[in-house]
Protein backbone atom coordinates (compact mmCIF):
# COMPACT_ATOMS: atom_id res chain seq x y z
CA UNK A 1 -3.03 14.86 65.22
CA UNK A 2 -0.83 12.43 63.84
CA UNK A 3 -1.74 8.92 65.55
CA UNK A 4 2.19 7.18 66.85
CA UNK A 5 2.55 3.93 64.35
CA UNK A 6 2.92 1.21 67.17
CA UNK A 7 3.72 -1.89 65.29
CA UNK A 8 5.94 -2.19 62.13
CA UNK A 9 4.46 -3.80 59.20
CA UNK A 10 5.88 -7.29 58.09
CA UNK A 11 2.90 -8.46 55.99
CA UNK A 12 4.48 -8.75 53.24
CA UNK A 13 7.08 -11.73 53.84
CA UNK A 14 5.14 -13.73 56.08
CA UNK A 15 1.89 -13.61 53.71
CA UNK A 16 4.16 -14.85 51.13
CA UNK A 17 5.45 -17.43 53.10
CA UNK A 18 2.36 -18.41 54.21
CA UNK A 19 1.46 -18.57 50.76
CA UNK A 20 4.15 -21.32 49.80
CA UNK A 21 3.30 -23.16 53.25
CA UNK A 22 -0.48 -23.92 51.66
CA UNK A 23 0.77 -24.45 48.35
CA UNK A 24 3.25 -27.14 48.94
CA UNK A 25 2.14 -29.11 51.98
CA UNK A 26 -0.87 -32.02 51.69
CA UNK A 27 -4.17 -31.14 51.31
CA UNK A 28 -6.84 -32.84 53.88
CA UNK A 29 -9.61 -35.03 52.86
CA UNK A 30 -11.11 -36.48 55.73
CA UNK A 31 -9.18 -38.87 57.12
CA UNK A 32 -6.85 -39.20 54.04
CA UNK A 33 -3.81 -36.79 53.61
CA UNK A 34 -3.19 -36.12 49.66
CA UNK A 35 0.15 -34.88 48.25
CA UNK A 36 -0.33 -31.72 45.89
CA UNK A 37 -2.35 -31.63 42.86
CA UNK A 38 -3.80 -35.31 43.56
CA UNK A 39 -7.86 -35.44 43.64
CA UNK A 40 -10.54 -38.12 45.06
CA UNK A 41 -12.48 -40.07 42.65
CA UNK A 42 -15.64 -40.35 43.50
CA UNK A 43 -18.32 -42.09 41.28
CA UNK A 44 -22.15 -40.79 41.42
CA UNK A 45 -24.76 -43.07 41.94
CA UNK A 46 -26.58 -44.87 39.58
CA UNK A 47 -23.44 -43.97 36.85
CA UNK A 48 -22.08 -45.91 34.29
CA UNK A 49 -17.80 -45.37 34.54
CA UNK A 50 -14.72 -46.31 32.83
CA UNK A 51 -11.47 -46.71 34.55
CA UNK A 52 -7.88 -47.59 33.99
CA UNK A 53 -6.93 -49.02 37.30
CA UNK A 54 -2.77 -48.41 37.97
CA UNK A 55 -0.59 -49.81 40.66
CA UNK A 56 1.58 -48.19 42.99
CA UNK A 57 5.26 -49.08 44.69
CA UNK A 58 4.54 -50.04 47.81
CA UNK A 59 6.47 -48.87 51.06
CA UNK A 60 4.83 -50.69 53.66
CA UNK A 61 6.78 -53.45 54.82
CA UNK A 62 3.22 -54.26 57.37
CA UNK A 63 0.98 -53.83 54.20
CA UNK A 64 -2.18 -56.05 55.04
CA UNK A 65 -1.78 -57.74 51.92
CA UNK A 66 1.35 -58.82 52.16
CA UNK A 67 2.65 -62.34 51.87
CA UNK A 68 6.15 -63.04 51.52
CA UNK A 69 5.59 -66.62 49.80
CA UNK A 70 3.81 -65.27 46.50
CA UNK A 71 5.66 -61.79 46.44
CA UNK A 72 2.21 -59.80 47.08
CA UNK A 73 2.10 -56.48 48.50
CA UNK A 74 6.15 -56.57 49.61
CA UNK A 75 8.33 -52.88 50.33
CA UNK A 76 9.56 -51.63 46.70
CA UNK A 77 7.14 -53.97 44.43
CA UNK A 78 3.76 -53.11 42.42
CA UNK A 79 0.09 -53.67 44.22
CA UNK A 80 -3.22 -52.18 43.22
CA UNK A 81 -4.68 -51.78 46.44
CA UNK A 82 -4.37 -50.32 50.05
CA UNK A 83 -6.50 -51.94 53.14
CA UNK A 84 -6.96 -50.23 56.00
CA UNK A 85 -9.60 -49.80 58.68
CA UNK A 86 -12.24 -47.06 59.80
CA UNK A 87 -14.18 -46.64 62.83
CA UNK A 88 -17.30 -44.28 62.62
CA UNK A 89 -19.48 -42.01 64.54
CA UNK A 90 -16.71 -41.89 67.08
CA UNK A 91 -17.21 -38.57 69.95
CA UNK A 92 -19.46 -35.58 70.03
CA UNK A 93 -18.54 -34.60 66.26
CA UNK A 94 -19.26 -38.36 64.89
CA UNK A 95 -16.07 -38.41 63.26
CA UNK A 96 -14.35 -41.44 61.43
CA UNK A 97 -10.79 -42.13 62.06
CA UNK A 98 -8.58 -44.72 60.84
CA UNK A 99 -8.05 -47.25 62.92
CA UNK A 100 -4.26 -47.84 63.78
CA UNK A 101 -4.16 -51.44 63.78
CA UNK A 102 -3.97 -50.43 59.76
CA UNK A 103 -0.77 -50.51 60.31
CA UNK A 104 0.28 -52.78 63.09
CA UNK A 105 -0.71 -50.40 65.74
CA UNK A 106 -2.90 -50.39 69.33
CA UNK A 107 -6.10 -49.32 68.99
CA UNK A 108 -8.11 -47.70 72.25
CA UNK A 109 -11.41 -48.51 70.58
CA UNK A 110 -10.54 -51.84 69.34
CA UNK A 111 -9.24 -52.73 72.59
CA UNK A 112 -12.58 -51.28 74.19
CA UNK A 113 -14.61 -53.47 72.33
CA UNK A 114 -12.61 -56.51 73.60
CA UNK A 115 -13.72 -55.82 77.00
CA UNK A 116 -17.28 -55.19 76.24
CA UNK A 117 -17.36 -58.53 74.34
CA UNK A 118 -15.44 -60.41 77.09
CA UNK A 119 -18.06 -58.56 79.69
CA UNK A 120 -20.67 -60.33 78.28
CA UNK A 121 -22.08 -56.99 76.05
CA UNK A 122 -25.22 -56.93 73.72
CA UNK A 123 -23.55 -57.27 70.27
CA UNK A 124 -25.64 -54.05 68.62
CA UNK A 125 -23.53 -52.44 71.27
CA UNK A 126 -19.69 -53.97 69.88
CA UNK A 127 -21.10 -54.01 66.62
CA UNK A 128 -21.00 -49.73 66.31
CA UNK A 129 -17.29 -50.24 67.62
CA UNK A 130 -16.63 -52.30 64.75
CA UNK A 131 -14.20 -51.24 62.20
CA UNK A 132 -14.77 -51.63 58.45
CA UNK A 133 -12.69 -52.55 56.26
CA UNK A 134 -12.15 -50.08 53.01
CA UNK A 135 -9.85 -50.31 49.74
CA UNK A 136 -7.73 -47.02 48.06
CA UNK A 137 -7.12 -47.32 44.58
CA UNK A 138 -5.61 -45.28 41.95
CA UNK A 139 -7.63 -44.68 38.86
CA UNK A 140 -7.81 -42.64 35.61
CA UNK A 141 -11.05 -41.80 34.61
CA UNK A 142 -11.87 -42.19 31.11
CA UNK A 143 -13.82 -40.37 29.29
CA UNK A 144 -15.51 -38.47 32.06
CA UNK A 145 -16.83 -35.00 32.12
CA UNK A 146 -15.99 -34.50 35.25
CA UNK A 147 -12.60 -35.52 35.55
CA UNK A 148 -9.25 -34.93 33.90
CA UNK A 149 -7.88 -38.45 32.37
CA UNK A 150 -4.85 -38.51 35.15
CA UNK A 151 -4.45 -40.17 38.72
CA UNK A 152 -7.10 -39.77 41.47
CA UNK A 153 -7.41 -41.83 44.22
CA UNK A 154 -10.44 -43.86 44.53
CA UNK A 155 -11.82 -44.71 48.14
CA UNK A 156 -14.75 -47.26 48.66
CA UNK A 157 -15.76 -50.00 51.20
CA UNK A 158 -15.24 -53.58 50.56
CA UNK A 159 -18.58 -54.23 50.42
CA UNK A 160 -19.69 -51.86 48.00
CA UNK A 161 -16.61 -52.55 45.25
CA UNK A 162 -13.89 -55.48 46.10
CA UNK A 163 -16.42 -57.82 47.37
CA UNK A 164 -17.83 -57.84 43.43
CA UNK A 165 -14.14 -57.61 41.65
CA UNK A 166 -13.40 -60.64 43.83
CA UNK A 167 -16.32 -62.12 42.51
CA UNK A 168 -15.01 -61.49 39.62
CA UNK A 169 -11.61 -62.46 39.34
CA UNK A 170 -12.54 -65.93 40.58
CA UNK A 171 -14.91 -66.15 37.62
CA UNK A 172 -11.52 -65.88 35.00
CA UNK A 173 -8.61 -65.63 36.72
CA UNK A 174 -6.94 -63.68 33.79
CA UNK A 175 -9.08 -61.15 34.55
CA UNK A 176 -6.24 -60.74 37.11
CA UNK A 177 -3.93 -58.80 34.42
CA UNK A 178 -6.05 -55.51 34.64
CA UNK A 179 -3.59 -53.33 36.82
CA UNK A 180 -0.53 -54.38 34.85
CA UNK A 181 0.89 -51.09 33.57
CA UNK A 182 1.35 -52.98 30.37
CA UNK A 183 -0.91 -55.57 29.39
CA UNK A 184 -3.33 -54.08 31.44
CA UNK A 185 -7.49 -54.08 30.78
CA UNK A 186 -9.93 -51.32 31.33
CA UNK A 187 -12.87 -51.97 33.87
CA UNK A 188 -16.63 -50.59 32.66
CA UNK A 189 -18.39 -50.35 36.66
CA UNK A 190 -21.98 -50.31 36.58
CA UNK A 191 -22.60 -48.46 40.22
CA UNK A 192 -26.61 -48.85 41.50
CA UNK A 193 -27.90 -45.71 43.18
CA UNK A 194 -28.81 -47.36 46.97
CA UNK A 195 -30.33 -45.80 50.20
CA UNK A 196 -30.82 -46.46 53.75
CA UNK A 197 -33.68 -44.92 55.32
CA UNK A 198 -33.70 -41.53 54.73
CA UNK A 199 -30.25 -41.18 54.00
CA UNK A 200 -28.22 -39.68 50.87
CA UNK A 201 -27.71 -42.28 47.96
CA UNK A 202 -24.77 -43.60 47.30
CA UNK A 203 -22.67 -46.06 44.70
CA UNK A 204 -22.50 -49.61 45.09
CA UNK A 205 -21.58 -51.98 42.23
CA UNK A 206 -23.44 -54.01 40.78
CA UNK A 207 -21.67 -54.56 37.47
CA UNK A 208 -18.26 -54.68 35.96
CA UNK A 209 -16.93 -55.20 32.29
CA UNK A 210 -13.23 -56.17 31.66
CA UNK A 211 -12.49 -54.28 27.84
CA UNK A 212 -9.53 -54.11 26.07
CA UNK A 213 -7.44 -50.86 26.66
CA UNK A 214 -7.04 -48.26 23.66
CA UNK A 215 -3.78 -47.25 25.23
CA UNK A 216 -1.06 -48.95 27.92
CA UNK A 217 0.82 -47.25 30.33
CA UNK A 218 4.99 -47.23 30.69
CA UNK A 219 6.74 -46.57 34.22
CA UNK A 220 6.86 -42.86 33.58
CA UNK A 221 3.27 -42.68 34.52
CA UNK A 222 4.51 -44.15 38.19
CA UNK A 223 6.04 -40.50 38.58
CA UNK A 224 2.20 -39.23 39.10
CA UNK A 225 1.02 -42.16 41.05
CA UNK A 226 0.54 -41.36 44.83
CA UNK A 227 2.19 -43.75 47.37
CA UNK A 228 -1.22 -45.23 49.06
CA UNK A 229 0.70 -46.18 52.08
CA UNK A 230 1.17 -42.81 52.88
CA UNK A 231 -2.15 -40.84 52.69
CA UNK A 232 -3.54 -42.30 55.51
CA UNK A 233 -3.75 -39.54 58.42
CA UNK A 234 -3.65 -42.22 61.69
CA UNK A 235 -4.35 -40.05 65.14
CA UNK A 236 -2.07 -41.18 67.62
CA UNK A 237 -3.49 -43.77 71.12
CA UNK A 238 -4.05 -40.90 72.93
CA UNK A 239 -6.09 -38.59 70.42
CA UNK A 240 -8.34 -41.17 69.66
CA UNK A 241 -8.59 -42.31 73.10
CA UNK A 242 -9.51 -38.77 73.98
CA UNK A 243 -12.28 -38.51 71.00
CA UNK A 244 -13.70 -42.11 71.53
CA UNK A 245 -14.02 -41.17 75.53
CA UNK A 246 -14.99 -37.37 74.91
CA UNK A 247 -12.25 -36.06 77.22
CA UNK A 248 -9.12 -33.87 77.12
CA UNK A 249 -5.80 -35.31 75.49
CA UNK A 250 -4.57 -34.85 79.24
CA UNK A 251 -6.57 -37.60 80.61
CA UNK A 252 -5.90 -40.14 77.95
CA UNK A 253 -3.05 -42.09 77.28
CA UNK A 254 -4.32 -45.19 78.51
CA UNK A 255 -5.34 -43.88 82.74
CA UNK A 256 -8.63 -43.05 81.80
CA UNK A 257 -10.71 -44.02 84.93
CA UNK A 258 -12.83 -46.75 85.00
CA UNK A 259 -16.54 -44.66 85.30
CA UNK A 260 -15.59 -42.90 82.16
CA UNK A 261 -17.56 -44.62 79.21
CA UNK A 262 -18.29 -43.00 75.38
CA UNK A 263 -21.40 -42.64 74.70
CA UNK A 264 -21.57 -45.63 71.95
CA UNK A 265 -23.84 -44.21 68.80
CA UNK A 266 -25.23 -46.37 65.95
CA UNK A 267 -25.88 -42.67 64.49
CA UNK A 268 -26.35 -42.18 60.83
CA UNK A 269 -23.27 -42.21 58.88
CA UNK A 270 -22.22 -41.80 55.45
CA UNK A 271 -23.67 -42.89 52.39
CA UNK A 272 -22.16 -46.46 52.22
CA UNK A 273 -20.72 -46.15 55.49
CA UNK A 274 -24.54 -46.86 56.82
CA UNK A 275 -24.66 -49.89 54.21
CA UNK A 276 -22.02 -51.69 56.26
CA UNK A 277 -23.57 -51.32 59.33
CA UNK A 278 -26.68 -53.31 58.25
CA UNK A 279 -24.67 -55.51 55.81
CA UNK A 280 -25.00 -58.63 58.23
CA UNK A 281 -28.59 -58.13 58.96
CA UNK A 282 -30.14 -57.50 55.76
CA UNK A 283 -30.19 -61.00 52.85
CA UNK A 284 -27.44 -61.72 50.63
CA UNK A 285 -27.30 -60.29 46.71
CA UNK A 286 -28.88 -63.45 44.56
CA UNK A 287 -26.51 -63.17 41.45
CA UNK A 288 -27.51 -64.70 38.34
CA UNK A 289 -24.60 -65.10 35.69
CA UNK A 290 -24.27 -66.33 32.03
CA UNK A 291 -21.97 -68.96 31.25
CA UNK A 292 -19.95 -66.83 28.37
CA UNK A 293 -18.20 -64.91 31.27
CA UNK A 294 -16.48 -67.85 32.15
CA UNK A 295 -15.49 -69.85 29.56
CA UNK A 296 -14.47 -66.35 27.25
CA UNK A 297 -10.81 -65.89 26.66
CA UNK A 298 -8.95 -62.70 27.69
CA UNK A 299 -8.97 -61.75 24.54
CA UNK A 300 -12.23 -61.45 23.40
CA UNK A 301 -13.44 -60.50 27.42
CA UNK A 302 -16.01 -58.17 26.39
CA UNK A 303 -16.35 -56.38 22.78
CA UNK A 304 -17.15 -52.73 22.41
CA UNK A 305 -20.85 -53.34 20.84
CA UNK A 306 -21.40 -55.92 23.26
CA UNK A 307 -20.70 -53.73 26.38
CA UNK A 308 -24.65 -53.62 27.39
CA UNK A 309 -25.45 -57.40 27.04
CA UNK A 310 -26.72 -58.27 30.42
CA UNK A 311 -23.68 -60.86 32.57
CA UNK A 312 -25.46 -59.57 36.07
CA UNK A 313 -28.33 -59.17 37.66
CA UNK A 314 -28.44 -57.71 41.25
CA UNK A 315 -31.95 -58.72 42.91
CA UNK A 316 -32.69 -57.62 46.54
CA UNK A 317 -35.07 -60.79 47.98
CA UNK A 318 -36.74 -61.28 51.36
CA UNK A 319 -34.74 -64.08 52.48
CA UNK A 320 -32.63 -65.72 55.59
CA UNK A 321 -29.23 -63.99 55.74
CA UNK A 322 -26.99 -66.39 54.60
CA UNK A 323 -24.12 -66.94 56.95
CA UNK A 324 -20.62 -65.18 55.81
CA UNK A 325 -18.68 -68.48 57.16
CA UNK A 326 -20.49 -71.39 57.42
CA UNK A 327 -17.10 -72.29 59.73
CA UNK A 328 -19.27 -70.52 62.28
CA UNK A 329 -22.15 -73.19 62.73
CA UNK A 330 -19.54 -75.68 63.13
CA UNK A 331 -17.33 -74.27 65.46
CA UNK A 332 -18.54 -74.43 69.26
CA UNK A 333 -17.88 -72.48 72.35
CA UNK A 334 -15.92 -75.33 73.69
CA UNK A 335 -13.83 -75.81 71.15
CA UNK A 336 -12.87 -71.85 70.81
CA UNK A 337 -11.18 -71.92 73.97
CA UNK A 338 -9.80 -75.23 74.02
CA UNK A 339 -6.77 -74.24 71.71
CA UNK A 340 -5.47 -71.60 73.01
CA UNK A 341 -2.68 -69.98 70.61
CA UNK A 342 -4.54 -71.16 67.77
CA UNK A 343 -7.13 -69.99 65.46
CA UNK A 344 -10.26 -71.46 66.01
CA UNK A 345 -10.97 -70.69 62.16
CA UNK A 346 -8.27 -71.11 60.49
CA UNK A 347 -7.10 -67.87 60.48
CA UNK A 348 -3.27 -66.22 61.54
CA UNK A 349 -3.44 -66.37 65.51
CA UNK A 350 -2.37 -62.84 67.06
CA UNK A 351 -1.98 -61.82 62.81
CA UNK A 352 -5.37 -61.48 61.83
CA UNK A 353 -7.54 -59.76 64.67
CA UNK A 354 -10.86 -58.14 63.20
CA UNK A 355 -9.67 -59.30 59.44
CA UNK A 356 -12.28 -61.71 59.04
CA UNK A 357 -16.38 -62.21 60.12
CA UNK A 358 -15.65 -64.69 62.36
CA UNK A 359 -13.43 -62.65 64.44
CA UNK A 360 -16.83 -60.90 65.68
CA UNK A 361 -18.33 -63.72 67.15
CA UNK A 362 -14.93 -65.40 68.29
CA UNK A 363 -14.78 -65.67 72.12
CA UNK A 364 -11.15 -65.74 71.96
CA UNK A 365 -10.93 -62.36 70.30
CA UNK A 366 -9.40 -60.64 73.30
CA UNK A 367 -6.47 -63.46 73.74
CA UNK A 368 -5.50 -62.62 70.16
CA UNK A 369 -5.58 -59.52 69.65
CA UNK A 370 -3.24 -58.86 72.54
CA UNK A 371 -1.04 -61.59 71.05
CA UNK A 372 -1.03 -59.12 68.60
CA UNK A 373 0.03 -56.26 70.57
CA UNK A 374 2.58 -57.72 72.31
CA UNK A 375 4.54 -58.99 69.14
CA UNK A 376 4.91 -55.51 67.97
């Protein structure tokens, strides 16, 4: 007996369609959102790399870097770089999400670790609510195996990559040149294979070479560059607030109750990610130089056959830490809440919350951040 047909078939159009949905929207990678046919650079440990580094039109007008006086980082103009935030091991899944004061925004976690501090809190406890800070960058790989010679976005801590470029740049500032589409230089990275405990190894590095580049770029290539400003993938308040405090969306939004607390993990983390957690407790890099890096001119930076001659040596010693800011030794309880409305280091009251070291230990943290808030 012929079974009745109950339901009529419409595969065909809505696999198709389905189809076209996947192919055209942005792919997820982690916490970054990438536009179609754009990959993640990601350099293996204990590699030697060469990359063309490219800038991108910014469309930020709150870009972290920006600063209206030199023309750096401002809506429709060239940068190199993207800032932003990440907090880590956050709820039952130990995600990382961005942190939204990336981009001028409350954050429930930032704002929790405020009150812990003010409370009087054991700083191993606000120190796992700590952000870090990370970099994007667009890069062609040269000469790599592994990856075609086009755009990729590279993602890596501060610590483990801008903290050394800085370094640096401030060694010959016309170093400073190697984004320029143009007159541009190619950057040689040396990236050390480290570990923490028992975890996976990852890049840090250790090394980098400024060469000469075979080939410059024109503004076409900007057609293939990704806008930075717009990968990030920011949760709103109330989804993080709802991770962070392991509850439904329902109960977030800012009326949690006052017994609920997250369970607050130092749990192991990713590759670098576990790096920066013990960055403050473990003694400073000793860098030797030689004096050729800084007296060479751009033009003769660094010579093909000359690429291996040792400029820096990485040593690991048992040593005091070294403080980040020596501003810290000098500047006393008393005198941290004696100006109120004003940085007791310097920094951009209400502007600059968690963008510096000495925000951790600031007892005024609390007062400026929600200066911060309340000028959005």
């Amino acid at each position: 007996m012929k079974m009745k047909k109950q339901f009529k078939s419409s595969f065909k159009d809505k696999v198709m369609k389905d189809a076209e949905r996947q192919q055209s929207r942005a792919s997820s990678y982690g916490y970054l959102s990438l536009p179609k046919g754009v990959q993640v650079y990601s350099p293996e440990p204990g590699s030697r790399v060469t990359l063309d580094f490219l800038p991108y039109v910014v469309t930020d007008d709150r870009h972290p870097d920006r600063d209206p006086e030199r023309e750096i980082a401002m809506p429709d103009t060239l940068w190199y770089k993207r800032p932003f935030k990440v907090h880590r091991n956050i709820g039952a899944a130990n995600d990382s999400v961005i942190c939204p004061t990336s981009v001028g925004k409350r954050c429930p976690i930032c704002e929790y670790r405020a009150k812990l501090m003010k409370e009087g809190a054991e700083k191993e406890s606000t120190d796992a609510l700590k952000p870090s800070l990370r970099n994007l960058y667009v890069v062609v790989p040269l000469g790599d195996k592994k990856y075609e010679e086009k755009p990729h976005v590279f993602d890596i801590s501060q610590y483990l990559f801008q903290g050394l470029l800085n370094e640096e740049l401030e060694e010959n500032e016309d170093y400073g040149v190697f984004p320029d589409l143009e007159e541009g230089l190619t950057l040689k990275i040396r990236f050390e294979s480290r570990t923490i405990g028992k975890g996976q190894p990852f890049a840090e590095a250790s090394r980098i070479d400024f060469l000469q580049r075979e080939e410059q770029y024109t503004e076409e290539i900007l057609k293939e560059v990704p806008s930075l400003d717009n990968l990030l993938h920011i949760l709103s308040y109330e989804e993080i607030e709802a991770r962070f405090f392991e509850v439904d969306t329902e109960e977030a939004g800012g009326k949690l109750k006052e017994d609920v607390a997250p369970t607050i993990r130092r749990g192991i983390g990713k590759e670098e990610e576990e790096e920066e957690e013990e960055e403050e407790s473990t003694p400073k890099r000793s860098v030797t130089r030689t004096p050729s890096r800084t007296t060479t001119p751009i033009r003769r930076v660094v010579e093909k056959e000359e690429e291996e001659a040792p400029t820096r040596k990485v040593k690991e010693e048992e040593e005091e830490p070294v403080p980040v800011n020596k501003t810290r030794e000098t500047v006393s309880a008393s005198e941290q809440t004696s100006s109120k409305g004003k940085c007791p280091y310097g920094h951009r009251f209400g502007a600059d919350v968690s963008a510096f070291d000495d925000c951790d230990i600031c007892e005024i943290w609390d007062e400026c951040y929600e200066t911060g808030r309340k000028k959005k």
